[in-house]
N, C-alpha and C. Protein backbone atom coordinates (compact mmCIF):
# COMPACT_ATOMS: atom_id res chain seq x y z
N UNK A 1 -28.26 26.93 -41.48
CA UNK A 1 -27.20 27.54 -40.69
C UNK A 1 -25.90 26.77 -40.91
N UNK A 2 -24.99 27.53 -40.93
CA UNK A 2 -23.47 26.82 -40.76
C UNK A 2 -23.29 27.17 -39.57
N UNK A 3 -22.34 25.37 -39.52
CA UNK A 3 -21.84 25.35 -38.09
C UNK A 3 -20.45 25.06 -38.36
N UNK A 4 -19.21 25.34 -37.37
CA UNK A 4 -18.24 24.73 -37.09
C UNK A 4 -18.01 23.91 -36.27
N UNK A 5 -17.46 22.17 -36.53
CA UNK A 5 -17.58 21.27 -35.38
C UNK A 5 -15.67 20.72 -35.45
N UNK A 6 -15.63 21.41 -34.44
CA UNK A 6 -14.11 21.36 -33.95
C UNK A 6 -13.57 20.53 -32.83
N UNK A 7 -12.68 19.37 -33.90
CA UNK A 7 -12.20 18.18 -32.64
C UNK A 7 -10.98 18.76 -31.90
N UNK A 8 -11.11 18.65 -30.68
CA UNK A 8 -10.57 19.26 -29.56
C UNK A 8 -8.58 18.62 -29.81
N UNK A 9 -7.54 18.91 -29.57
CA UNK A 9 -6.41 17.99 -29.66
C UNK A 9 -6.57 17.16 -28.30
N UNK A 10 -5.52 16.56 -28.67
CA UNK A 10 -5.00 15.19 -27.22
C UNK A 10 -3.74 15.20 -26.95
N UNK A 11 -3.61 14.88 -26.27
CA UNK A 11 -1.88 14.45 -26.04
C UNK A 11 -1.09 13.97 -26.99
N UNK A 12 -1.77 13.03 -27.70
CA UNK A 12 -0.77 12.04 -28.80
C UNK A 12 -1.28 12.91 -29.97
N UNK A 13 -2.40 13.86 -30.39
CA UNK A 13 -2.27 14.34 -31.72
C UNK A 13 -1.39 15.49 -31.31
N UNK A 14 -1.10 15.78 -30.81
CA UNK A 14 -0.02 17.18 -30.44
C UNK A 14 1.53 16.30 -30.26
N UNK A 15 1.39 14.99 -30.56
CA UNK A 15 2.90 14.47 -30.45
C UNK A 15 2.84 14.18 -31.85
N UNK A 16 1.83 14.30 -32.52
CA UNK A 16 1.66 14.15 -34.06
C UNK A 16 1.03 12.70 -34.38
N UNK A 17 0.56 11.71 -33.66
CA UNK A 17 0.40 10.27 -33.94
C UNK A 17 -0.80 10.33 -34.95
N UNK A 18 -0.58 9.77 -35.91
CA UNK A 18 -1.44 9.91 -36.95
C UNK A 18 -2.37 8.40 -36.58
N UNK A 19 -4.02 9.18 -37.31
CA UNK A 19 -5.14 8.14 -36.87
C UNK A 19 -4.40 6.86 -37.59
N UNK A 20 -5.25 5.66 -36.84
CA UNK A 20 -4.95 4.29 -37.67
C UNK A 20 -5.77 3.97 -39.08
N UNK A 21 -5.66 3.20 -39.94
CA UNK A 21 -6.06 2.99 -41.30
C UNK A 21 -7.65 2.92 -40.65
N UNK A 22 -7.76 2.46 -39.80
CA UNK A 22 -9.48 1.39 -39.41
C UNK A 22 -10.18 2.60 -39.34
N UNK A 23 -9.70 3.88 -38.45
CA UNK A 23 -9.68 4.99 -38.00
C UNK A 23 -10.37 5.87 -39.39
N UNK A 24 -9.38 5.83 -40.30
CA UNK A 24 -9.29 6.74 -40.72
C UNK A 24 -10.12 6.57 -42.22
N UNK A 25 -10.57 5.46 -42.55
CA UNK A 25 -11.02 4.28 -43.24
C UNK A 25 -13.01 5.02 -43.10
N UNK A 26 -13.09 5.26 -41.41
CA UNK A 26 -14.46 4.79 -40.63
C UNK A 26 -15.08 6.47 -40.74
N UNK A 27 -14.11 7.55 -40.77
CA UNK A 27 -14.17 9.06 -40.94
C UNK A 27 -14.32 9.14 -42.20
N UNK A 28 -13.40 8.47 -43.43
CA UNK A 28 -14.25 8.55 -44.90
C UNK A 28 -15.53 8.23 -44.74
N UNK A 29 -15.71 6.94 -44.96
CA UNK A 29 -17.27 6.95 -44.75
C UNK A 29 -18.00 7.70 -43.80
N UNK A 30 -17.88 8.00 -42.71
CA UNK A 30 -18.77 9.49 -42.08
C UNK A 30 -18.81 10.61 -42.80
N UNK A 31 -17.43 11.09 -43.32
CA UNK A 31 -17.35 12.12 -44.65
C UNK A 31 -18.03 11.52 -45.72
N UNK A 32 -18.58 10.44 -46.30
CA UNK A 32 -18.89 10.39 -47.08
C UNK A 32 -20.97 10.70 -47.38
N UNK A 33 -21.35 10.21 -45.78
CA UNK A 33 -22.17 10.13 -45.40
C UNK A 33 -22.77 11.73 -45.53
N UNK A 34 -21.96 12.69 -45.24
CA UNK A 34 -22.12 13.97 -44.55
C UNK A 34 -22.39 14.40 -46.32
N UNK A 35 -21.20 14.61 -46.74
CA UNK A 35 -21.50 14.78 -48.30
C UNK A 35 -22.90 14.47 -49.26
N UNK A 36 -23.19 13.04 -48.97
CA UNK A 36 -24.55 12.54 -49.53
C UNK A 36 -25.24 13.16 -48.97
N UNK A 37 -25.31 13.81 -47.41
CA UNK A 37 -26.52 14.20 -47.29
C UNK A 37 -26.62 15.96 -47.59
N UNK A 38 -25.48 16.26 -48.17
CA UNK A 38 -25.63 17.76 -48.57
C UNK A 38 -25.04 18.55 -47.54
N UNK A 39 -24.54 18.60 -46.74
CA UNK A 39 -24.54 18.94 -45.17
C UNK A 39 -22.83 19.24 -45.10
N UNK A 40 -21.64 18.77 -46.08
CA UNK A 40 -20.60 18.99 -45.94
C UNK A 40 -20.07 19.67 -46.27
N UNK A 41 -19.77 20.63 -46.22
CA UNK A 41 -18.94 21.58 -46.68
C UNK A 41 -17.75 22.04 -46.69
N UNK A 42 -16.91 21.71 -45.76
CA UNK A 42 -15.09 21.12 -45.72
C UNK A 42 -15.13 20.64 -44.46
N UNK A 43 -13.49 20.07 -44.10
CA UNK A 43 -13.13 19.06 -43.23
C UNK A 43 -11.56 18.89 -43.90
N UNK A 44 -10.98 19.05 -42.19
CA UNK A 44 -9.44 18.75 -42.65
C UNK A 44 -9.01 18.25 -41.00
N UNK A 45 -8.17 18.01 -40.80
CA UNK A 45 -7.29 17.70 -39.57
C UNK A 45 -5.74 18.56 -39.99
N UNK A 46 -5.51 19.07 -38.97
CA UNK A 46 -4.76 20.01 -38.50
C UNK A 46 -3.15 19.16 -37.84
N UNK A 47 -2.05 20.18 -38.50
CA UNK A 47 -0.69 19.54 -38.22
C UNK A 47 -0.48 19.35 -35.97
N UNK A 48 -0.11 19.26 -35.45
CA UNK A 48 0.28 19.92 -34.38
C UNK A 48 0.35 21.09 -34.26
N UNK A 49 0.63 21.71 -32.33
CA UNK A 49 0.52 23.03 -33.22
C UNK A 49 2.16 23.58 -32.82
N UNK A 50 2.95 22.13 -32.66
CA UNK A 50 4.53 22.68 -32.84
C UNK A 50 4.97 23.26 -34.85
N UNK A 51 3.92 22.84 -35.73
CA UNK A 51 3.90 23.08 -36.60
C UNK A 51 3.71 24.60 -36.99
N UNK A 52 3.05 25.29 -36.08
CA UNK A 52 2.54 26.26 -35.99
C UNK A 52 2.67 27.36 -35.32
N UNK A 53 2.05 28.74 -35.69
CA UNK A 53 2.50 30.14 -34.62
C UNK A 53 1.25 31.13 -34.75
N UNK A 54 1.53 31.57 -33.29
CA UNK A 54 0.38 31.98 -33.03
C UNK A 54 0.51 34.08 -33.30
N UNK A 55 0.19 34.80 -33.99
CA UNK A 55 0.34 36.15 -33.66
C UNK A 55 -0.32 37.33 -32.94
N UNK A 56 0.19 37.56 -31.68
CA UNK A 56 -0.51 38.34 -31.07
C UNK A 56 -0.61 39.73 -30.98
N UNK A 57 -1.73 40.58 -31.45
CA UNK A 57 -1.84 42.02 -31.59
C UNK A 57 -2.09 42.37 -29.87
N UNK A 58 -1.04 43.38 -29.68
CA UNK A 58 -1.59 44.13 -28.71
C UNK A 58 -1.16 45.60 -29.26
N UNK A 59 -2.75 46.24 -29.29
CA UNK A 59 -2.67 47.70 -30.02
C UNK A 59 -2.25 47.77 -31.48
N UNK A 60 -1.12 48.57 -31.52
CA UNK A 60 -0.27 48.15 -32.70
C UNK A 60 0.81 47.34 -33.39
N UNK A 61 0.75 46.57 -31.87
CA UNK A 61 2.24 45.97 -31.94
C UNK A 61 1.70 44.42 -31.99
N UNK A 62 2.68 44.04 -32.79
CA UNK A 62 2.16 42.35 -33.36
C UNK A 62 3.47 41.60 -32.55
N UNK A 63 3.52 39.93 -32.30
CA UNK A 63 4.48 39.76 -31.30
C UNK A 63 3.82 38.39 -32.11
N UNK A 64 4.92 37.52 -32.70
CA UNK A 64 4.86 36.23 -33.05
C UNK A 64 5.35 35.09 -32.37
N UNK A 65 4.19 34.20 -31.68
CA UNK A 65 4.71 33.09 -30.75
C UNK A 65 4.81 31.69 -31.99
N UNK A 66 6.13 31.18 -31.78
CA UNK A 66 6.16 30.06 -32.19
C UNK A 66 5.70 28.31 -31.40
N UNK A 67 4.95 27.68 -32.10
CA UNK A 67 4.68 26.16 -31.02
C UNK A 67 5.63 25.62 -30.82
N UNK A 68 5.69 24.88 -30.01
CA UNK A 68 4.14 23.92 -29.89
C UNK A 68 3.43 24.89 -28.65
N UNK A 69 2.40 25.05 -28.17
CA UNK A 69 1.38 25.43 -27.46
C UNK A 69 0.89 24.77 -26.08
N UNK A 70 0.78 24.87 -25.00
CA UNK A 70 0.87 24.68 -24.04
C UNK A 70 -0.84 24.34 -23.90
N UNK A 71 -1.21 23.18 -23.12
CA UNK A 71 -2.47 22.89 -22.69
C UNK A 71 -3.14 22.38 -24.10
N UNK A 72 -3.38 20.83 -24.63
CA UNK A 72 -3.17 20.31 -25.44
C UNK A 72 -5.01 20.55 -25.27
N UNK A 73 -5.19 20.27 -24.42
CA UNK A 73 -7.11 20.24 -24.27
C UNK A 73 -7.60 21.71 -25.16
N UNK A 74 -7.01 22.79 -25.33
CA UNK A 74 -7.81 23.89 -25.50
C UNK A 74 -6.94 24.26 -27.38
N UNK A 75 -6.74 23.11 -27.55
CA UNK A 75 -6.29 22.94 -29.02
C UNK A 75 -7.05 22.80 -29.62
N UNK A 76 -7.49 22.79 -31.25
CA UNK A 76 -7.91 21.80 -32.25
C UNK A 76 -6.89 21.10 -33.14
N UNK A 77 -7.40 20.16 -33.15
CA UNK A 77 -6.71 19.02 -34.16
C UNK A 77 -7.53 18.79 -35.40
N UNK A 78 -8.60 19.12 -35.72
CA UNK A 78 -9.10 19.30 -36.92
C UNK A 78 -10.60 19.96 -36.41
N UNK A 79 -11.14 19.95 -37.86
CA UNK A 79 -12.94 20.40 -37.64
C UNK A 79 -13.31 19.70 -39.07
N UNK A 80 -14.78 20.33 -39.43
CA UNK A 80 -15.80 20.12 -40.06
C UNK A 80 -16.56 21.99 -40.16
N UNK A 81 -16.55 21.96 -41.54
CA UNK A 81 -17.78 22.96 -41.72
C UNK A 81 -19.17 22.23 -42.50
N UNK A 82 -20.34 22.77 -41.70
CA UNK A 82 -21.17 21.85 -42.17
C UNK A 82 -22.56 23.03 -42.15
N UNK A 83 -23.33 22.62 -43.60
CA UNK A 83 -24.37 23.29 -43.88
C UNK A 83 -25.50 22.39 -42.78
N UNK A 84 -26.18 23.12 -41.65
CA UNK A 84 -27.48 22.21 -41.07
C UNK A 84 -28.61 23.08 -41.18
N UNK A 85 -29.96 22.06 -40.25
CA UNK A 85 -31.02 23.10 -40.42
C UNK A 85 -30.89 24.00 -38.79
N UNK A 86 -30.26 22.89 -37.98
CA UNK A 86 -30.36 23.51 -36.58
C UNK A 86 -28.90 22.68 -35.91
N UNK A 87 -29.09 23.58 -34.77
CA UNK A 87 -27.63 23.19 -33.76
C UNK A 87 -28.45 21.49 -33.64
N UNK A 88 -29.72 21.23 -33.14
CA UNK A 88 -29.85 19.82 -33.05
C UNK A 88 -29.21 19.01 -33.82
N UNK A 89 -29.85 19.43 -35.26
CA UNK A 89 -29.32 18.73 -36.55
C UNK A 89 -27.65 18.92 -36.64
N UNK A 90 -26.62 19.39 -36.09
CA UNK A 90 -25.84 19.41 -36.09
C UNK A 90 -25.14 18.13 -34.53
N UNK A 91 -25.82 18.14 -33.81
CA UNK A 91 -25.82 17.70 -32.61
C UNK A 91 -26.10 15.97 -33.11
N UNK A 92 -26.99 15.94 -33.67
CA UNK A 92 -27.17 14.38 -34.16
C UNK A 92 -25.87 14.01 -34.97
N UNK A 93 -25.61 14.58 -36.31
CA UNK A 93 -24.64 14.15 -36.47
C UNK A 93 -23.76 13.91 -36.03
N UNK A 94 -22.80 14.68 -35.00
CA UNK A 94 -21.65 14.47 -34.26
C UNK A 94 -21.92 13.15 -33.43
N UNK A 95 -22.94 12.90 -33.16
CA UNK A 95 -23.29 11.54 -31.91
C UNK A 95 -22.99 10.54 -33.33
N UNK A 96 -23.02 10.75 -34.27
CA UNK A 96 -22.72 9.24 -35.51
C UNK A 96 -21.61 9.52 -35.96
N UNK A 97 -20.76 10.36 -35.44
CA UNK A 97 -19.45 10.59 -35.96
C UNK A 97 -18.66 9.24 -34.99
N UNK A 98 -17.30 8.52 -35.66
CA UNK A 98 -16.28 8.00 -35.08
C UNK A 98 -15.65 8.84 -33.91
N UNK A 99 -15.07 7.76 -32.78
CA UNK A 99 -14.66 8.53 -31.88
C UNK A 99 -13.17 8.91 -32.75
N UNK A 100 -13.19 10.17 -32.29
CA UNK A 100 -11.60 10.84 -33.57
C UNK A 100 -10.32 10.34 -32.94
N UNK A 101 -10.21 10.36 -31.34
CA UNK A 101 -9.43 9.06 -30.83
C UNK A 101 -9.52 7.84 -30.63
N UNK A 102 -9.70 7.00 -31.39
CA UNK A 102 -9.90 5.97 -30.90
C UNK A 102 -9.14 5.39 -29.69
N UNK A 103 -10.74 5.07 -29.01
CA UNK A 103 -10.32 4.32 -27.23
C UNK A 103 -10.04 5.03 -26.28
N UNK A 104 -10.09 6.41 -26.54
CA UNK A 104 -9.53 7.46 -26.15
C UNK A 104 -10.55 8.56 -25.45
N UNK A 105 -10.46 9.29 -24.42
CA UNK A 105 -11.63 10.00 -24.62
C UNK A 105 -11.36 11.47 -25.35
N UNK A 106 -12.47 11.86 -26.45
CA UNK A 106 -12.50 12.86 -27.16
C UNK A 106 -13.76 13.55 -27.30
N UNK A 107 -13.77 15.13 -27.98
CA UNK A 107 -14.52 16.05 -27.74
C UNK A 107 -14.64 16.72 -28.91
N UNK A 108 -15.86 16.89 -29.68
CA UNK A 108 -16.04 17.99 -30.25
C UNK A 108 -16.75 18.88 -30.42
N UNK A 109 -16.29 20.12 -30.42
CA UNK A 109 -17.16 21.24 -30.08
C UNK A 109 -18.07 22.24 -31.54
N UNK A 110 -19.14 22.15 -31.19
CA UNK A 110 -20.26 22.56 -32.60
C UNK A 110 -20.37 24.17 -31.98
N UNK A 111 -20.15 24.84 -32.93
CA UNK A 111 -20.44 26.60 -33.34
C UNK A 111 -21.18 27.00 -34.28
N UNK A 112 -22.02 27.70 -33.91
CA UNK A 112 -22.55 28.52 -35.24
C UNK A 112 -21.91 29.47 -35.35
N UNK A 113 -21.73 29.69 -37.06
CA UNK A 113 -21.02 30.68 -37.60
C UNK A 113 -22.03 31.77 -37.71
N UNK A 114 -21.30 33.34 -37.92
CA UNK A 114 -22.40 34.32 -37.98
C UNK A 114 -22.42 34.47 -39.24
N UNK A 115 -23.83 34.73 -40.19
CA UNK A 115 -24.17 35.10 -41.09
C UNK A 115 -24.46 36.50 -41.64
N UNK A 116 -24.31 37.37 -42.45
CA UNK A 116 -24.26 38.63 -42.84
C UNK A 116 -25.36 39.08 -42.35
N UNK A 117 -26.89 38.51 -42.31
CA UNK A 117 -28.12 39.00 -41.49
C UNK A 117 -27.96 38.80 -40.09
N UNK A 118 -27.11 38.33 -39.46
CA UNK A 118 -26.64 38.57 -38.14
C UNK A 118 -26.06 40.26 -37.59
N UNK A 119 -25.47 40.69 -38.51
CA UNK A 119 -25.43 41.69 -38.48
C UNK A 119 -26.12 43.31 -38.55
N UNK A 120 -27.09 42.71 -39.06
CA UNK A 120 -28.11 43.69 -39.62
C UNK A 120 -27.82 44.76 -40.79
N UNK A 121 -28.53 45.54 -41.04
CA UNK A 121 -29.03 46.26 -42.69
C UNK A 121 -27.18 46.87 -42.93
N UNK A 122 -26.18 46.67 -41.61
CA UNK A 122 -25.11 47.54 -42.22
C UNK A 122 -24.16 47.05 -42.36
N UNK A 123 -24.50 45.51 -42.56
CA UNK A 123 -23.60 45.08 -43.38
C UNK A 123 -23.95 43.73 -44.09
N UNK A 124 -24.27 44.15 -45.47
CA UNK A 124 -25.12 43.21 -46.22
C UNK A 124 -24.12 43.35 -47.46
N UNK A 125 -23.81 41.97 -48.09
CA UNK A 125 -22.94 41.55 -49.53
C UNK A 125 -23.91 42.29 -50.50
């Protein structure tokens, strides 16, 4: 199963404070870890989201909000896509992941993605 494991923003990554070297040093090697074990499949960290805009459809009509974004908790500041066998196996890893703030308290949230047999016979590649 693929999962998506999405680090939540903070206050200071929405002011843009970039991780420290020790930080960021300690997430290679977790990325590197994830890779060896077959299990990685991308990973990026995300600008602010004053960097960013959000577009909202209502009906036909599209309406473009520009950031930064209000309520820094219900942000992401980066993720992970990761090949597992189960949400557990996805669940372990994140407990050996670096805290993504350091000293800080932080959160990340694991999803399974839907797969084309999720859908059933009517809609198959």
């Amino acid at each position: 199963m693929r999962v998506m494991v999405m680090v939540r923003a903070t206050d200071a990554s929405e002011r843009g404070e970039l991780p420290s070297q020790e930080l960021l040093a300690a997430m290679g090697r977790f990325n590197e870890d994830l890779a060896n074990a077959g299990i990685l499949l991308a990973a990026d960290g995300l600008k602010p989201s004053s960097a960013g805009a959000r577009v909202r459809y209502a009906g036909k009509t599209r309406t473009v909000v520009d950031g930064p974004f209000a309520q820094a908790k219900e942000l992401v500041a980066g993720f992970w896509l990761w090949q597992v066998r189960s949400l557990d196996e996805a669940i372990e890893w994140a407990r050996r992941c670096p805290n993504p703030f350091e000293g800080g308290l932080s959160e990340v949230e694991i999803r399974p993605l839907y797969e084309a047999e999720d859908f059933g016979a009517q809609v198959q590649p």
